[in-house]
Protein backbone atom coordinates (compact mmCIF):
# COMPACT_ATOMS: atom_id res chain seq x y z
CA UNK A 1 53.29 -65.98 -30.98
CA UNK A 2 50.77 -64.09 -33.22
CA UNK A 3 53.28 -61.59 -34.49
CA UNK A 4 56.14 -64.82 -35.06
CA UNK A 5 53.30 -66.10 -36.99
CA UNK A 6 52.50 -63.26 -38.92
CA UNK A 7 55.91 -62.57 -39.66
CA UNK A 8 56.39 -66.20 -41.16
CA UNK A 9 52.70 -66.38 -42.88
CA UNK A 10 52.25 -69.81 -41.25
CA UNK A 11 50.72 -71.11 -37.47
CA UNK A 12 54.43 -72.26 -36.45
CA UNK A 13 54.94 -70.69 -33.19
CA UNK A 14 53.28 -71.42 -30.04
CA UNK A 15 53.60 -69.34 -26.49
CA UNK A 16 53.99 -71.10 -23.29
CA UNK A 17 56.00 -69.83 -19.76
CA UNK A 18 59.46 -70.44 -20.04
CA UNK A 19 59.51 -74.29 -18.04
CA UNK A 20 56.46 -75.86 -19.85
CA UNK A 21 58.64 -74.23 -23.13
CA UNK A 22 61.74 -75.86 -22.20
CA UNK A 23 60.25 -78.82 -21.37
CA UNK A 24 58.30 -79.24 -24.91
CA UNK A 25 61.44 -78.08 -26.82
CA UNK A 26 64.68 -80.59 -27.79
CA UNK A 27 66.11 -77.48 -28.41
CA UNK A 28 66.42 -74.40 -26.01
CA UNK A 29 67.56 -70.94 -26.90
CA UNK A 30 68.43 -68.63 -24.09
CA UNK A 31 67.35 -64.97 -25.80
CA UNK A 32 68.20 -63.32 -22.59
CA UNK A 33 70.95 -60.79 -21.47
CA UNK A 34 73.62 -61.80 -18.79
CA UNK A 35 71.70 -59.95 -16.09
CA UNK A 36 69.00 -61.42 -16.02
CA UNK A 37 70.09 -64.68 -17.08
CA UNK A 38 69.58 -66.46 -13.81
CA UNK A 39 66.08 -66.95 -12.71
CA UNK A 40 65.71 -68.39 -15.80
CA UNK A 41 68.22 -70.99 -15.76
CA UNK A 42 66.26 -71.84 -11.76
CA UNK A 43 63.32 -71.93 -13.63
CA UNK A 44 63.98 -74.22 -16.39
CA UNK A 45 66.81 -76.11 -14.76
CA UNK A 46 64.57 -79.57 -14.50
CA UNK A 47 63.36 -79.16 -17.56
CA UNK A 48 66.07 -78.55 -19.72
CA UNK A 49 67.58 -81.73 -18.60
CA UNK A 50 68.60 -83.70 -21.00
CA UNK A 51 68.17 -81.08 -24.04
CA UNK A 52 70.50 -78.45 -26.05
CA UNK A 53 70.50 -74.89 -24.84
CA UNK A 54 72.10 -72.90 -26.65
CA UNK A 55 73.41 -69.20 -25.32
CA UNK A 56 72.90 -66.29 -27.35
CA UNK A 57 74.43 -63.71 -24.68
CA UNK A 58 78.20 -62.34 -24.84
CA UNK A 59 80.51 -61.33 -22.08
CA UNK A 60 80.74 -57.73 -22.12
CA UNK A 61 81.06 -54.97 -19.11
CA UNK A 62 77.64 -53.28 -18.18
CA UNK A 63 79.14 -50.47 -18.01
CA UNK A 64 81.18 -50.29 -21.34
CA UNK A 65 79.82 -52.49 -23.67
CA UNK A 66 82.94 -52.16 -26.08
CA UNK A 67 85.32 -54.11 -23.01
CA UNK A 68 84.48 -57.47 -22.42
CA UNK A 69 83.63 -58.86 -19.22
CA UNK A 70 84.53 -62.73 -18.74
CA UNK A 71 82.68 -64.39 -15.16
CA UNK A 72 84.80 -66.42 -13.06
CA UNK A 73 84.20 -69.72 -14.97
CA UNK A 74 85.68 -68.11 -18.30
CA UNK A 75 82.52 -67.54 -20.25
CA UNK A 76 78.39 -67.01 -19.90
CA UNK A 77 78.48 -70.16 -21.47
CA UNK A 78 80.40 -72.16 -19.14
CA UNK A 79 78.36 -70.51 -16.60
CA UNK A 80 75.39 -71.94 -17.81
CA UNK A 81 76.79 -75.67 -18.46
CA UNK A 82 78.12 -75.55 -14.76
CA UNK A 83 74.30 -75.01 -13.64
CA UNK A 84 72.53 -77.10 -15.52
CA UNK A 85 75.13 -79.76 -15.08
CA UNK A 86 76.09 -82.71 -17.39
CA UNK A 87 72.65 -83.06 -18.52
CA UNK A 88 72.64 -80.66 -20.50
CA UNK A 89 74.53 -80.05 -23.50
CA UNK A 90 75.02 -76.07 -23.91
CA UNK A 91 76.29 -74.14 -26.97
CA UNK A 92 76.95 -70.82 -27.86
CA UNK A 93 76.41 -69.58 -30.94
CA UNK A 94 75.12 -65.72 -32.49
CA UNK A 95 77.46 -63.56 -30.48
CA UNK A 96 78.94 -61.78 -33.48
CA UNK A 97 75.70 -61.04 -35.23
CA UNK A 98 74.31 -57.58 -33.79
CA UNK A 99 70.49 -57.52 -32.05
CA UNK A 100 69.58 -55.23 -34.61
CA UNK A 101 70.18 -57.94 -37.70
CA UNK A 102 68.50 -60.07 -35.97
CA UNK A 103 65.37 -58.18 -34.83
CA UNK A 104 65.73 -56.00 -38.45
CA UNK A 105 64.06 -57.98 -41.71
CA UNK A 106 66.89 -56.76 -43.35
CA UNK A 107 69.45 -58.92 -45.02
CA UNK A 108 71.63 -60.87 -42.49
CA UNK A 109 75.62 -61.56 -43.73
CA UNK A 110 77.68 -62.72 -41.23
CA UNK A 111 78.75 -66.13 -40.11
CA UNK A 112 77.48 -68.01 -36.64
CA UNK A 113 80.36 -69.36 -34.33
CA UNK A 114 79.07 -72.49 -32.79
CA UNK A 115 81.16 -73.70 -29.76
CA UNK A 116 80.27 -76.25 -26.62
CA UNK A 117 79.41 -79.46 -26.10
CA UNK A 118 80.46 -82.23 -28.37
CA UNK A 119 80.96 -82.32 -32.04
CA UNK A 120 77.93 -84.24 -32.70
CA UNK A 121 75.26 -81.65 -31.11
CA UNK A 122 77.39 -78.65 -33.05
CA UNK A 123 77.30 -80.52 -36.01
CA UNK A 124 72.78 -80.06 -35.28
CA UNK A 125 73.01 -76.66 -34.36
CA UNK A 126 75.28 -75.83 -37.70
CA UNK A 127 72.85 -77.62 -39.97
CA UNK A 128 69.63 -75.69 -37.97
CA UNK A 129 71.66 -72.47 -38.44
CA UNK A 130 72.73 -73.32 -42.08
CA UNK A 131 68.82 -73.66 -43.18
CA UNK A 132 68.00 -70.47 -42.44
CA UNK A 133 70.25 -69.47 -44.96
CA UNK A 134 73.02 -68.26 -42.69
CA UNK A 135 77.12 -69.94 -42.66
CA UNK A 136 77.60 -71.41 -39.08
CA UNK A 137 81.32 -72.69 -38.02
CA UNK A 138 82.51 -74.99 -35.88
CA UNK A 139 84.57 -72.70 -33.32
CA UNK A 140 85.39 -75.56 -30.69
CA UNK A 141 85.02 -76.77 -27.58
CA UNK A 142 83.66 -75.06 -24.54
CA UNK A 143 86.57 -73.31 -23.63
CA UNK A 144 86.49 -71.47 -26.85
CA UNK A 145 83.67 -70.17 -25.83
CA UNK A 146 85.46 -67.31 -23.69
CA UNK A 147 87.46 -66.08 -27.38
CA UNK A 148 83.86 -66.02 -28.93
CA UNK A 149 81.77 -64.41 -26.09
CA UNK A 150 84.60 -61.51 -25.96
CA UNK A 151 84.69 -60.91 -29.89
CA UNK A 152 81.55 -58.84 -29.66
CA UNK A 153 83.02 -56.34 -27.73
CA UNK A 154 85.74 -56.04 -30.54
CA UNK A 155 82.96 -55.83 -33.17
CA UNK A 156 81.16 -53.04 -31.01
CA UNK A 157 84.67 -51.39 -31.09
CA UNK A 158 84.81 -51.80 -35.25
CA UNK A 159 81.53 -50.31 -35.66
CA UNK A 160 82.51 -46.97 -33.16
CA UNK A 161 85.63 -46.80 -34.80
CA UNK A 162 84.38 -46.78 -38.23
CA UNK A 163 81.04 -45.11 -37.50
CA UNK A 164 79.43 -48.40 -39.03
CA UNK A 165 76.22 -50.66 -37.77
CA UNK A 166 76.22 -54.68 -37.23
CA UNK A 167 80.15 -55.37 -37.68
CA UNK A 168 80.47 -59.45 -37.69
CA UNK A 169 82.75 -61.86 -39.19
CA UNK A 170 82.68 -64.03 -42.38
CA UNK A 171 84.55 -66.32 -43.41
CA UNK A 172 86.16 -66.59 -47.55
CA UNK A 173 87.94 -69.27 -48.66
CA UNK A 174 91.34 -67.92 -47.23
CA UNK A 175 90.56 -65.00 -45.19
CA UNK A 176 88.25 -64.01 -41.53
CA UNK A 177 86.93 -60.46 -42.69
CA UNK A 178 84.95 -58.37 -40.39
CA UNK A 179 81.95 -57.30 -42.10
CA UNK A 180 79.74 -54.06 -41.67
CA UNK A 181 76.85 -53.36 -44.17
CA UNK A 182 78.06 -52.16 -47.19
CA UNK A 183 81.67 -52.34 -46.94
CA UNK A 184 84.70 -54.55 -45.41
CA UNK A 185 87.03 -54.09 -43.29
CA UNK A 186 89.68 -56.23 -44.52
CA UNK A 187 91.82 -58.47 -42.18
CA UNK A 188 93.39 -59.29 -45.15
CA UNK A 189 93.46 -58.93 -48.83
CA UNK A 190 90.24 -60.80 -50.04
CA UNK A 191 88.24 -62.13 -53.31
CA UNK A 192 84.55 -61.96 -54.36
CA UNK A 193 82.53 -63.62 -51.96
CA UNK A 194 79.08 -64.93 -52.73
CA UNK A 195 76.17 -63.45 -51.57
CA UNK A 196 74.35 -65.31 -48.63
CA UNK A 197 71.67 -62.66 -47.97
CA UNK A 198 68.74 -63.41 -46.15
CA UNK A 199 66.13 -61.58 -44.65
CA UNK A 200 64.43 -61.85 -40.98
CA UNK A 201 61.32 -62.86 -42.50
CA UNK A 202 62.50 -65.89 -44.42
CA UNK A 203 65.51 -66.26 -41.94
CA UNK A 204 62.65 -67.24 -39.23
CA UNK A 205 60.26 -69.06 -41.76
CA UNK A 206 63.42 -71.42 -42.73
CA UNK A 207 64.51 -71.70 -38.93
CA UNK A 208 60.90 -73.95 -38.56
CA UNK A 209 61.19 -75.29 -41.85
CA UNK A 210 64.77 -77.02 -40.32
CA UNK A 211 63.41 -77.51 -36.79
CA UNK A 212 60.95 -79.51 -38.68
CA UNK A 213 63.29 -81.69 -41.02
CA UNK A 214 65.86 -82.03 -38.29
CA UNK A 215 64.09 -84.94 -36.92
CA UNK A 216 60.91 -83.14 -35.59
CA UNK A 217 63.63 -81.25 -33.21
CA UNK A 218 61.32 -78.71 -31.30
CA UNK A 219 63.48 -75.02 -30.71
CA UNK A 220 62.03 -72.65 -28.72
């Protein structure tokens, strides 16, 4: 919590093990890989109850990242609604934006797919994502969450194929590019797109700054 704090020049970010977290928190966001996804979800199963998690992790093979690998119930996401059960309302959202964006205060310019649950809680998790100065979409209902879970393994594809870094999708007004630092791959024939740059620093200081105007929502 010191370096979160330092990063965002402000005494936002408080640590606590990963039940007494959940149980604080209105909002719950699973920064975990697949693997080690579920003595987590045991641990913070009581707790979470009646709160939105929401899944960062995609569906991809351990043993070739570029080939997706869907569980039994369709998606990681599904998997974790089925345990936690229907009190819990579970969403997945920053598949196609690559670890190193995130963890790099670098600009950040790709859309967040948000899919699960019910309109109303992706409608919250769009406007949290949207004040940090990122796009977020509405991709859908649960089961979309197996289409957006498996996209990262064609982005991973993209960037070996193109010997790029951080391939993710935006959206234009008429066109889904794939995106890769300083050029496009185009889908499609596309127009100028405004810039929506925004930097890990001042992505995380206007994540709190939402958490804090979306009703006094707590994410952790």
């Amino acid at each position: 919590s010191t370096e979160l704090n330092a990063l965002i020049s402000a005494s936002l970010v408080t640590g606590f093990v990963n039940r007494e977290a959940a149980a604080r928190a209105d909002i719950v966001l699973l920064s975990i890989p697949y693997d080690g996804m579920m003595p987590i979800l045991a641990d913070i199963r009581d707790a979470a109850q009646g709160k939105v998690v929401i899944n960062i992790a995609s569906a991809l093979d351990p043993e070739r990242k570029s080939r997706a690998k869907l569980p039994a119930v369709g998606s990681i996401t599904a998997e974790v609604q089925q345990f936690f059960g229907e009190g819990v309302k579970v969403v997945a959202a920053f598949q196609n934006i690559a670890p190193d964006k995130l963890e790099a205060d670098a600009p950040i310019d790709c859309d967040v797919l948000v899919c699960g649950a019910d309109r109303d809680t992706r409608d919250i998790i769009i406007e949290l994502i949207q004040r940090t100065g990122l796009r977020a979409l509405d991709a859908g209902t649960l089961a979309k969450a197996a289409a957006v879970e498996a996209l990262t393994a064609v982005l991973i594809n993209v960037n070996i194929r193109y010997k790029v870094k951080g391939a993710g999708v935006c959206h234009s007004d008429h066109h889904v590019i794939y995106h890769c630092e300083a050029e496009v791959l185009r889908a499609s024939t596309i127009g100028q797109r405004p810039s929506r740059r925004v930097s890990l620093h001042e992505f995380h200081r206007r994540l709190h700054k939402g958490c804090r105007f979306l009703g006094e929502r707590r994410v952790v």
